[in-house]
C-alpha atoms as a PDB file:
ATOM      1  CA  UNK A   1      28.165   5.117  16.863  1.00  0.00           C
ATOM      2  CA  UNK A   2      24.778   6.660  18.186  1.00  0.00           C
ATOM      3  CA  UNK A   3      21.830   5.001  16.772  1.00  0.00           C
ATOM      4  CA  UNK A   4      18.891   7.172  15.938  1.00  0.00           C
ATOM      5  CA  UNK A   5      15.222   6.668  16.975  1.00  0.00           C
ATOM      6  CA  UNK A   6      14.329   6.483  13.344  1.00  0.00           C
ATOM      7  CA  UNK A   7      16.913   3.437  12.640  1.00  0.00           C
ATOM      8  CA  UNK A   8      15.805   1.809  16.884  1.00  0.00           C
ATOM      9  CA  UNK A   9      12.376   1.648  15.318  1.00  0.00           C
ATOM     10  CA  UNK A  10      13.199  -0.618  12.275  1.00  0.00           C
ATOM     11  CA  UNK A  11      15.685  -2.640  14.238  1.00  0.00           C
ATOM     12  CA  UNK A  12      12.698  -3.448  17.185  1.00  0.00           C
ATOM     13  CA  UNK A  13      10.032  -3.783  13.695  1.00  0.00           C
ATOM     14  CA  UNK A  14      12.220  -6.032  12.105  1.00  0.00           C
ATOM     15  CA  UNK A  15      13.658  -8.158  15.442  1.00  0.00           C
ATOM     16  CA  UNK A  16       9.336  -8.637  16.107  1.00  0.00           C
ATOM     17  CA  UNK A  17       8.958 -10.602  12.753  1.00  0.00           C
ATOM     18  CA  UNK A  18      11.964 -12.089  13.000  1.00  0.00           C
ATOM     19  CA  UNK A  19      11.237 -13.198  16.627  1.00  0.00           C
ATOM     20  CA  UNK A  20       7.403 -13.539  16.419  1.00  0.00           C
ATOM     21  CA  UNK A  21       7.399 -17.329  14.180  1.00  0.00           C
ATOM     22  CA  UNK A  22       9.083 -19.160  17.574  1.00  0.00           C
ATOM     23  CA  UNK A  23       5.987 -18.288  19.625  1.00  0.00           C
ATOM     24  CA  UNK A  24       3.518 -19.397  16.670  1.00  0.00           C
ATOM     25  CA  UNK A  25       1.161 -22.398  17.713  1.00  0.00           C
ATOM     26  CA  UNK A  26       0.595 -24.065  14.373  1.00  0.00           C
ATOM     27  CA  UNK A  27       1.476 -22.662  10.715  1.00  0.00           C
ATOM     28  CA  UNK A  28      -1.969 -20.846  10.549  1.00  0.00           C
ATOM     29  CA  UNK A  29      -0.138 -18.175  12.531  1.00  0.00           C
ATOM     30  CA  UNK A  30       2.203 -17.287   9.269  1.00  0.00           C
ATOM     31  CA  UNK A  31      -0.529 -16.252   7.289  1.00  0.00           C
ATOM     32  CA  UNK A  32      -2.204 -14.185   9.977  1.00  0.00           C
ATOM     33  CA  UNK A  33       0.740 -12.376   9.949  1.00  0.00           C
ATOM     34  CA  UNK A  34       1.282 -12.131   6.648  1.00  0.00           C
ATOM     35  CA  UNK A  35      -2.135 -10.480   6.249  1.00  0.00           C
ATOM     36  CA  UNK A  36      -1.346  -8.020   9.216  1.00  0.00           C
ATOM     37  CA  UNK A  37       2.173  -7.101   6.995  1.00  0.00           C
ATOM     38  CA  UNK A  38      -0.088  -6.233   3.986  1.00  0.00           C
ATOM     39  CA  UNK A  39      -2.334  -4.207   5.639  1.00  0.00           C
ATOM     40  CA  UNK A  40       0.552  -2.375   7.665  1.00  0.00           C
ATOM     41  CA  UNK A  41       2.356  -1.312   4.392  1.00  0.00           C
ATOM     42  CA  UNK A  42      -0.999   0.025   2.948  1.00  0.00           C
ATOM     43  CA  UNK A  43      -1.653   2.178   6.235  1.00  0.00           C
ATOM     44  CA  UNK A  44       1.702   3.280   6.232  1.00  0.00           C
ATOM     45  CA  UNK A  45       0.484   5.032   2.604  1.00  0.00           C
ATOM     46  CA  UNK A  46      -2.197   6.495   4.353  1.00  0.00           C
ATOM     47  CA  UNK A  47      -0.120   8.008   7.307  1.00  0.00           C
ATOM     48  CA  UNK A  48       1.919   9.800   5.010  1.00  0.00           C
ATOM     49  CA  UNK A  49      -0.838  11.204   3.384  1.00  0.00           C
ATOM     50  CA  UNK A  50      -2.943  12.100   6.054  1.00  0.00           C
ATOM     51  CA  UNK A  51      -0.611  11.582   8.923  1.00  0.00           C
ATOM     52  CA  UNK A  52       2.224  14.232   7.223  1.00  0.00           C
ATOM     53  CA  UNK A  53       0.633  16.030   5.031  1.00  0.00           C
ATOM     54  CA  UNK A  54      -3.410  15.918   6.749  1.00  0.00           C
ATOM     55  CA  UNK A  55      -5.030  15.067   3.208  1.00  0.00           C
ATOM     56  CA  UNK A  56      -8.042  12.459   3.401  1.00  0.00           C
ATOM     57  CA  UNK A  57      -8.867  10.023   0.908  1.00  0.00           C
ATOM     58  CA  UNK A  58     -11.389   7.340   0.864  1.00  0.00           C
ATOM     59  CA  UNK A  59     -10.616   5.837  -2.173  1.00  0.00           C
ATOM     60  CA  UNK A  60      -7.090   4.625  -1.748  1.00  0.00           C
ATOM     61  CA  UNK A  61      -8.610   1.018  -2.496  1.00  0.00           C
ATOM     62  CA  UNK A  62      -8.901   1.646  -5.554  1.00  0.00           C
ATOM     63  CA  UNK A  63      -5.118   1.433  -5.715  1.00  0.00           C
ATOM     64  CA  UNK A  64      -4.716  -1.958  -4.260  1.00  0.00           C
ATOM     65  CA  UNK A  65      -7.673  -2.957  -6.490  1.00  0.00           C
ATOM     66  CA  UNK A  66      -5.114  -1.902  -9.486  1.00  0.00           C
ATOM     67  CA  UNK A  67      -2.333  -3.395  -7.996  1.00  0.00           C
ATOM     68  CA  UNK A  68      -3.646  -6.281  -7.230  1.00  0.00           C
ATOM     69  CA  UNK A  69      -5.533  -7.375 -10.728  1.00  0.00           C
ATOM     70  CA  UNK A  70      -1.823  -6.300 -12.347  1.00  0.00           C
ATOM     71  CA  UNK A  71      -0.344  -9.209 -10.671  1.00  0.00           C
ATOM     72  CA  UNK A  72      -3.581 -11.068 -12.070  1.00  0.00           C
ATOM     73  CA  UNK A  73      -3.617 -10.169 -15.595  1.00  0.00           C
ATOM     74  CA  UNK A  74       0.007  -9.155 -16.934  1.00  0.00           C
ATOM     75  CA  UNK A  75       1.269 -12.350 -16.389  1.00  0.00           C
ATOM     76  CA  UNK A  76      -1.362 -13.567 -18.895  1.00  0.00           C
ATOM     77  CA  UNK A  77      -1.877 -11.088 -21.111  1.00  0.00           C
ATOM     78  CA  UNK A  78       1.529  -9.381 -21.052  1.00  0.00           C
ATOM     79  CA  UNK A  79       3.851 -12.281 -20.092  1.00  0.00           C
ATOM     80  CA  UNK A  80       5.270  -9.939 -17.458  1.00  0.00           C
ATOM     81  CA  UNK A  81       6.770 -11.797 -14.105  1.00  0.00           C
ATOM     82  CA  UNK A  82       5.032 -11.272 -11.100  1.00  0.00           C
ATOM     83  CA  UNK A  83       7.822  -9.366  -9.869  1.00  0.00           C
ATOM     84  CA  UNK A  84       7.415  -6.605 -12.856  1.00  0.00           C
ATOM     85  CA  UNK A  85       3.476  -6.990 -12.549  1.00  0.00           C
ATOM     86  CA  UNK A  86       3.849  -5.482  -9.071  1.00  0.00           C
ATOM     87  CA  UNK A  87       5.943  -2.402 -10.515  1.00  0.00           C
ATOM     88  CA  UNK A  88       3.257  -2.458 -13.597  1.00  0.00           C
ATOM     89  CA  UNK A  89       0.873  -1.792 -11.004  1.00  0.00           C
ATOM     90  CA  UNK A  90       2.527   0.735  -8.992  1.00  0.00           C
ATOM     91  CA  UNK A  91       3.506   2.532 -11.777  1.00  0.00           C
ATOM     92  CA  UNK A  92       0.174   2.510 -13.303  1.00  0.00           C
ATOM     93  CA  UNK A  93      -1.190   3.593  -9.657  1.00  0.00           C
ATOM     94  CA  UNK A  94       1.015   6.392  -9.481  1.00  0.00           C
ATOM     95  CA  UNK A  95      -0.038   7.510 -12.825  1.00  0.00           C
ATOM     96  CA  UNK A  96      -3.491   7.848 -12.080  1.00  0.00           C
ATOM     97  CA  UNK A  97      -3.026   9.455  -8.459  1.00  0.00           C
ATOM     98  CA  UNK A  98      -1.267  12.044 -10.189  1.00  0.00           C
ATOM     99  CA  UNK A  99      -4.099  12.177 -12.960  1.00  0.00           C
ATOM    100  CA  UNK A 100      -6.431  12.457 -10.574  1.00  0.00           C
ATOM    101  CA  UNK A 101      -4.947  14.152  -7.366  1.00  0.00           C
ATOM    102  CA  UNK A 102      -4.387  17.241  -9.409  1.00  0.00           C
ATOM    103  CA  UNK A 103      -7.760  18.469  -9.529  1.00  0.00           C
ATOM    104  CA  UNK A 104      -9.312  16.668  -6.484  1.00  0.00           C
ATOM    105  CA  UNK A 105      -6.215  18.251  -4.129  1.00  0.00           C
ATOM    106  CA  UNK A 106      -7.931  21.486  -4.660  1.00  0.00           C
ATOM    107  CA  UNK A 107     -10.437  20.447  -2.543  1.00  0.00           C
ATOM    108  CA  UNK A 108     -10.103  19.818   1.201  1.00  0.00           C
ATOM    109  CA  UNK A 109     -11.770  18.310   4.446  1.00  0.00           C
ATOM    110  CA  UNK A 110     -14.651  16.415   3.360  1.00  0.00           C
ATOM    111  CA  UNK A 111     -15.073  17.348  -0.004  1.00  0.00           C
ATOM    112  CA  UNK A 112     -11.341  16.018  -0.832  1.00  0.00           C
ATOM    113  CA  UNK A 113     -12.714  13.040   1.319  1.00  0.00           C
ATOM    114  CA  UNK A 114     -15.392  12.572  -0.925  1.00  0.00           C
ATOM    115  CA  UNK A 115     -13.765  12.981  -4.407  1.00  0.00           C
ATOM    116  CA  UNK A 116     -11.364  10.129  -3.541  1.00  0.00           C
ATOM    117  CA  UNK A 117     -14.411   8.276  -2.606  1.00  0.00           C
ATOM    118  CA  UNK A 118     -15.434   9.123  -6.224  1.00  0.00           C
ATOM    119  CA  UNK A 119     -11.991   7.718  -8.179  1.00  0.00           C
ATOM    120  CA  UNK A 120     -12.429   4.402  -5.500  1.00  0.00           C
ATOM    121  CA  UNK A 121     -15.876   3.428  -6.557  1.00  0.00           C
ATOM    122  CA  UNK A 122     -15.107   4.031 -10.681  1.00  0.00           C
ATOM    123  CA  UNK A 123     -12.160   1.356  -9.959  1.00  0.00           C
ATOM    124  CA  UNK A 124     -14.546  -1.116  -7.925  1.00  0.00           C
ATOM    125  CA  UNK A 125     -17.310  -0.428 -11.165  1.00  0.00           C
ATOM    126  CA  UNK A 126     -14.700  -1.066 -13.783  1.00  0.00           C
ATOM    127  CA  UNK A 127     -13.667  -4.664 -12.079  1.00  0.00           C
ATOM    128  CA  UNK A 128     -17.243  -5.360 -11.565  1.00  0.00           C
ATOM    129  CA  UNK A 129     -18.699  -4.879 -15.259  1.00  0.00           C
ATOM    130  CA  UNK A 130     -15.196  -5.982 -17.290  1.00  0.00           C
ATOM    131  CA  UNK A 131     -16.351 -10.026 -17.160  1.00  0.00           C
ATOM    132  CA  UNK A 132     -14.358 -10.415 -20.258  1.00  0.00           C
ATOM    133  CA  UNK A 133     -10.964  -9.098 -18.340  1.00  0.00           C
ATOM    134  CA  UNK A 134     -11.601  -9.180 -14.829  1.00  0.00           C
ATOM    135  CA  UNK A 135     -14.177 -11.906 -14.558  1.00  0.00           C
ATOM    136  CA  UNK A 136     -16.601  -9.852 -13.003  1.00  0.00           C
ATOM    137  CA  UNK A 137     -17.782 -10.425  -9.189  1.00  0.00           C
ATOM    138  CA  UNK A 138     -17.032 -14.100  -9.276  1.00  0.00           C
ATOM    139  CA  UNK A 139     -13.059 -12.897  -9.196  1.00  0.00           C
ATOM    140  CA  UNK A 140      -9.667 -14.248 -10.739  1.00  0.00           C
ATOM    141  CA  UNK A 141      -7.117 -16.614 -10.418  1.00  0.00           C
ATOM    142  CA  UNK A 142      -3.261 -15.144 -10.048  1.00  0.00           C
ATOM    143  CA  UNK A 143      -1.190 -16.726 -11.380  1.00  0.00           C
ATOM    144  CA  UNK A 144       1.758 -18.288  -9.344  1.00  0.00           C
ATOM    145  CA  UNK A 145       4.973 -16.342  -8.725  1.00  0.00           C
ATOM    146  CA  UNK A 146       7.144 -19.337  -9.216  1.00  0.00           C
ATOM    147  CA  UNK A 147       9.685 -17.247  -6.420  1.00  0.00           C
ATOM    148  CA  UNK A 148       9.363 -19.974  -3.909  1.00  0.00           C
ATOM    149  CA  UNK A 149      10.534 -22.173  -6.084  1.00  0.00           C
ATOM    150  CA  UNK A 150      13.407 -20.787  -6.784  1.00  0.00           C
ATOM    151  CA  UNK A 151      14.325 -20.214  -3.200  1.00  0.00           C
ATOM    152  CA  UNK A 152      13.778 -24.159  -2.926  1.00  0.00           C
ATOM    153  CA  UNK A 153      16.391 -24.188  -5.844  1.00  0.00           C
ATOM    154  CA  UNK A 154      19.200 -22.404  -3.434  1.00  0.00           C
ATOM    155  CA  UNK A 155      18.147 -25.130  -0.340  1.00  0.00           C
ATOM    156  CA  UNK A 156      15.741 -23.005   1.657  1.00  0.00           C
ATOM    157  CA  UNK A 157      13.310 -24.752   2.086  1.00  0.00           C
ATOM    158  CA  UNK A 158       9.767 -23.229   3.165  1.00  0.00           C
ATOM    159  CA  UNK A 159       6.049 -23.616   3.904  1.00  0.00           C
ATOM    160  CA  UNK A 160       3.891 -21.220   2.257  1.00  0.00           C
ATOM    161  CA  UNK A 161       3.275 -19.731   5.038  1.00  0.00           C
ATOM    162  CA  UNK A 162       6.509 -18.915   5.946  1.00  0.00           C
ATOM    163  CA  UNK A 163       7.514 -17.804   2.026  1.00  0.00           C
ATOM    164  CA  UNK A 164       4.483 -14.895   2.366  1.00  0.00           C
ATOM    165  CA  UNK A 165       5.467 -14.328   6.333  1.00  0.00           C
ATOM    166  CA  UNK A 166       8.947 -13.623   5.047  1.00  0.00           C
ATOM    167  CA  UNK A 167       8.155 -12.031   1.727  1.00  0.00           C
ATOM    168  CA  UNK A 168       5.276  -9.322   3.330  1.00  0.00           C
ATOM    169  CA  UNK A 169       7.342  -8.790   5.934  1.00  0.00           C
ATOM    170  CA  UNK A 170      10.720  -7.676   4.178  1.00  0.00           C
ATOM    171  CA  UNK A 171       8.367  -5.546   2.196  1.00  0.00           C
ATOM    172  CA  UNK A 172       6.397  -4.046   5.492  1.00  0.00           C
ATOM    173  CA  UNK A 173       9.990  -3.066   6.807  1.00  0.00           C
ATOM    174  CA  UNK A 174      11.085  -1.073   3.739  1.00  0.00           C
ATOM    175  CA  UNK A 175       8.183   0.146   3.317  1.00  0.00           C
ATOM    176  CA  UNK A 176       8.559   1.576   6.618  1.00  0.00           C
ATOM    177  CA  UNK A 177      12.613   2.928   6.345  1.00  0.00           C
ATOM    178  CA  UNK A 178      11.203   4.437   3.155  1.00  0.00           C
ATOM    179  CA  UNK A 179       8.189   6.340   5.000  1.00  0.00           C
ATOM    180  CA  UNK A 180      10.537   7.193   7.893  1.00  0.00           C
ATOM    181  CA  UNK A 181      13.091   8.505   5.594  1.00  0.00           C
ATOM    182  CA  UNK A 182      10.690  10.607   3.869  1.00  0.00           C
ATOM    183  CA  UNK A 183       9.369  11.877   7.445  1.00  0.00           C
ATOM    184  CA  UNK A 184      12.999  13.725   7.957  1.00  0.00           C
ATOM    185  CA  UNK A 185      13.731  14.669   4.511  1.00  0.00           C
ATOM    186  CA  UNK A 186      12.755  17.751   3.324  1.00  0.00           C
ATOM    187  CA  UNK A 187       9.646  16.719   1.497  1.00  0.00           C
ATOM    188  CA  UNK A 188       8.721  15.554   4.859  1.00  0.00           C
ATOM    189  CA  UNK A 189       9.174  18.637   6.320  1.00  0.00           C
ATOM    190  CA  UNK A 190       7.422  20.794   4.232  1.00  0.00           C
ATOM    191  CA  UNK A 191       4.427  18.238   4.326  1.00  0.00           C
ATOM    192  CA  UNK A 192       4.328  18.390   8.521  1.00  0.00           C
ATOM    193  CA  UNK A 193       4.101  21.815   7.955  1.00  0.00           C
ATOM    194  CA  UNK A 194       1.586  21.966   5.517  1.00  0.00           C
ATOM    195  CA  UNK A 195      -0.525  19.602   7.602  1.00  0.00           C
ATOM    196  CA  UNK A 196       0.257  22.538  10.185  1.00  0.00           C
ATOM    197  CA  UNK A 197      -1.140  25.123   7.983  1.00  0.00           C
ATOM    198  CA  UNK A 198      -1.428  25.406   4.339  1.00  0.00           C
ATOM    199  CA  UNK A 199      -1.493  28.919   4.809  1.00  0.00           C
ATOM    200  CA  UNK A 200       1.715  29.587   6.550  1.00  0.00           C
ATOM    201  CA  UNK A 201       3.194  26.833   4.179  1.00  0.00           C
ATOM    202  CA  UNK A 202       2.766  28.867   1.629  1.00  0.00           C
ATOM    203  CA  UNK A 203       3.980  31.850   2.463  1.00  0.00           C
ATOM    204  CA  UNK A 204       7.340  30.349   3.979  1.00  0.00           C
ATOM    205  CA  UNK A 205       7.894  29.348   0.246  1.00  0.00           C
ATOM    206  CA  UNK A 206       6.155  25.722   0.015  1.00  0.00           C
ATOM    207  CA  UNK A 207       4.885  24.478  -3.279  1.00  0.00           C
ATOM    208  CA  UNK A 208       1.509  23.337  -1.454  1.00  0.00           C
ATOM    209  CA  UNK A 209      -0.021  21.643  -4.603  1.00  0.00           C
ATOM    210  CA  UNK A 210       3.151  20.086  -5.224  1.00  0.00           C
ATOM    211  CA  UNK A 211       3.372  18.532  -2.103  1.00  0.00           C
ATOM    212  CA  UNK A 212      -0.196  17.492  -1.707  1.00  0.00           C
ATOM    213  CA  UNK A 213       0.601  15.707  -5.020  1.00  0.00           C
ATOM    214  CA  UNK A 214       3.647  14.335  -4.291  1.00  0.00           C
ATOM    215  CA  UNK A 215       1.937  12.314  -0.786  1.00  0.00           C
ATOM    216  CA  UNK A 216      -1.299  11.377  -2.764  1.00  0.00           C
ATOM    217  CA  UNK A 217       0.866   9.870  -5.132  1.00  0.00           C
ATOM    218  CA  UNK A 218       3.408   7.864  -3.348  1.00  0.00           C
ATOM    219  CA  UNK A 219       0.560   6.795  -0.736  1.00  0.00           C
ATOM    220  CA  UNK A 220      -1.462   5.347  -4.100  1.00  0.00           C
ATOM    221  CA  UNK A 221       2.273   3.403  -4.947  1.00  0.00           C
ATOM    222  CA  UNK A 222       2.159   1.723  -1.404  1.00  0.00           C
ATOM    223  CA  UNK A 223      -1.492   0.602  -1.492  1.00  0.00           C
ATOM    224  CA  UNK A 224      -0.440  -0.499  -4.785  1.00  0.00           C
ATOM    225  CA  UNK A 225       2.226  -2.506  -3.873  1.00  0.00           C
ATOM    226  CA  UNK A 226      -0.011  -3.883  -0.734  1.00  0.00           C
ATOM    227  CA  UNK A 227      -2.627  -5.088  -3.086  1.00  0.00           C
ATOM    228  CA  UNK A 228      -0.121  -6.983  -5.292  1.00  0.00           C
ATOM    229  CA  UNK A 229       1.168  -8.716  -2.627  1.00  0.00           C
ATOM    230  CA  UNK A 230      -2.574  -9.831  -1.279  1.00  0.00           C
ATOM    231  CA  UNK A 231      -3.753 -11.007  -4.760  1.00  0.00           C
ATOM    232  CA  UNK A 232       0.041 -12.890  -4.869  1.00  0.00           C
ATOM    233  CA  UNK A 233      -0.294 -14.515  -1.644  1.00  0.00           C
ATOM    234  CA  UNK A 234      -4.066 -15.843  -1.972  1.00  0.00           C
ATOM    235  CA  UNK A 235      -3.434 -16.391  -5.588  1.00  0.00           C
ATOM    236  CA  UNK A 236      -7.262 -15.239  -6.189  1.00  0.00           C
ATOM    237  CA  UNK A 237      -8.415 -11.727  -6.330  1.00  0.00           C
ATOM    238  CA  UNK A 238     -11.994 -10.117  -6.237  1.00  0.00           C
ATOM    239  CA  UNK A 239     -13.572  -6.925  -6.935  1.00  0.00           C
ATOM    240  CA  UNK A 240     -13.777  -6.343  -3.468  1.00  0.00           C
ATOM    241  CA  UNK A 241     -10.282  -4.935  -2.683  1.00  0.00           C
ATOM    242  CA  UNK A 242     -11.261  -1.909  -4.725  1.00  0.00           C
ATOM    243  CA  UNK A 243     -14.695  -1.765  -2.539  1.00  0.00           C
ATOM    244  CA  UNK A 244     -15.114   1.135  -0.401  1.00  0.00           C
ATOM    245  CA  UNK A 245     -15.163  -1.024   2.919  1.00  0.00           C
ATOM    246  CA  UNK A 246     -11.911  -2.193   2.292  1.00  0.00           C
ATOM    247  CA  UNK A 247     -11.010   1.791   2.361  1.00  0.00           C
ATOM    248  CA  UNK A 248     -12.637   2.673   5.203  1.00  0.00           C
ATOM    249  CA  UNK A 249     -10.880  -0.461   6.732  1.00  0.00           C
ATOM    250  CA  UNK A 250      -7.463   1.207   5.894  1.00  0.00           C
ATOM    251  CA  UNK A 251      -8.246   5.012   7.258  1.00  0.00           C
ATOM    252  CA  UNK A 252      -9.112   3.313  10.341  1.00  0.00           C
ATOM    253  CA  UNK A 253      -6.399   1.225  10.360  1.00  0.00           C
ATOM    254  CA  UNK A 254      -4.417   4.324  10.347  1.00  0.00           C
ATOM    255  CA  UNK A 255      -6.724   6.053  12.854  1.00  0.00           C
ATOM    256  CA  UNK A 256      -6.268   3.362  15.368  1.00  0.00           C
ATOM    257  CA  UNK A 257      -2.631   3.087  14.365  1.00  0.00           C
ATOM    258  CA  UNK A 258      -1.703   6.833  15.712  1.00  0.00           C
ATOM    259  CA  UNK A 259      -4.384   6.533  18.869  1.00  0.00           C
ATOM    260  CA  UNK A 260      -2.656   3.643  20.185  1.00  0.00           C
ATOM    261  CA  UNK A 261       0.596   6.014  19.829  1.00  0.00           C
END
């Protein structure tokens, strides 16, 4: 059986974190790559909206921002799991991307740019000036997961380090199968071609709105999800993850990401 270059590239993604941990000096080395895993899945959001369908946004934090102070607060005010926090937050983020992609999508280049910037800073405001909820500046405590517990319970046995290495990881590579199998679906298609030219998208028969959408909205799930799993793993959460530096730290990310391609 052949295998495809989309499947070689998960095998060699997942065989380096596999692999990686037996060339670690000390422990310290889990979490650094833990925190590499997060921010991989959250630029993999932002390739597939500007790498297929060559939108710009500058306020994707704000997603993570969401994502992550779900994970804070509906385990405490909901009595949701951590693991249904996460969705909470995706869903919530995907919500709102579609609230607010549909009129900002009409714009383009810098002005789209811009606009996200816009929805980004509102979300750093709000978790800023809600002290009562969000605690304000001085940031939150998140509550424990309780899942590495229960993987004690079954006889693994793991460092913290190593629960978050493994966790973030399994998450960075379906996050990635996910993206890839987008890339040759047809959705993918049509948004490679509407990064080509909106114009001749159109006219081949292209919803180009609908696509736009469809890439602003599943790139807000996957910053979501990648500011969940921050806010899970330092079990503390600030403000900051909605800040605008932490977007510009994810388009270049991104930017980097495709040069060294």
């Amino acid at each position: 059986m052949r295998i495809s270059s989309k499947h070689w590239t998960l095998i060699v993604l997942a065989a380096l974190i596999a692999i990686a941990p037996l060339f670690f000096p000390s422990g310290y080395y889990f979490r650094v790559g833990s925190t590499i895993f997060v921010n991989a899945l959250a630029v993999t959001g932002i390739v597939i909206l500007t790498g297929y369908a060559g939108q710009i946004s500058l306020g994707h934090a704000g997603f993570a921002g969401i994502g992550g102070y779900a994970c804070a607060l509906a385990p405490v005010h909901l009595g949701l799991p951590s693991a249904l926090s996460v969705v909470l937050g995706a869903a919530v983020s995907g919500a709102l991307a579609w609230l607010v992609g549909r009129p900002i999508l009409r714009l383009k280049g810098y002005y789209l740019g811009v606009a996200s910037l816009g929805f980004g800073i509102l979300v750093a405001m709000v978790l800023n000036n809600e002290r009562q909820l969000t605690k304000g500046p001085d940031g939150i405590a998140v509550p424990d997961p309780g899942l590495r517990s229960l993987i004690k319970g079954w006889g693994l046995d793991l460092s913290n380090g190593q629960f978050w290495y493994a966790m973030t990881g399994i998450a960075l590579v379906i996050g990635a199968w996910l993206a890839l199998n987008l890339y040759h679906s047809p959705t993918g298609r049509a948004l490679r071609a509407l990064h080509g030219s909106e114009i001749a998208a159109g006219t081949v028969g292209i919803d180009v709105a609908g696509a736009k959408l469809k890439a602003f909205v599943v790139s807000a799930v996957y910053a979501s999800v990648s500011g969940s799993l921050l806010a899970l793993q330092n079990r503390f959460i600030t403000p900051d993850i909605a800040g605008f530096m932490h977007s510009i730290e994810m388009v270049t990310m991104a930017v980097l990401g495709v040069k060294i391609q």
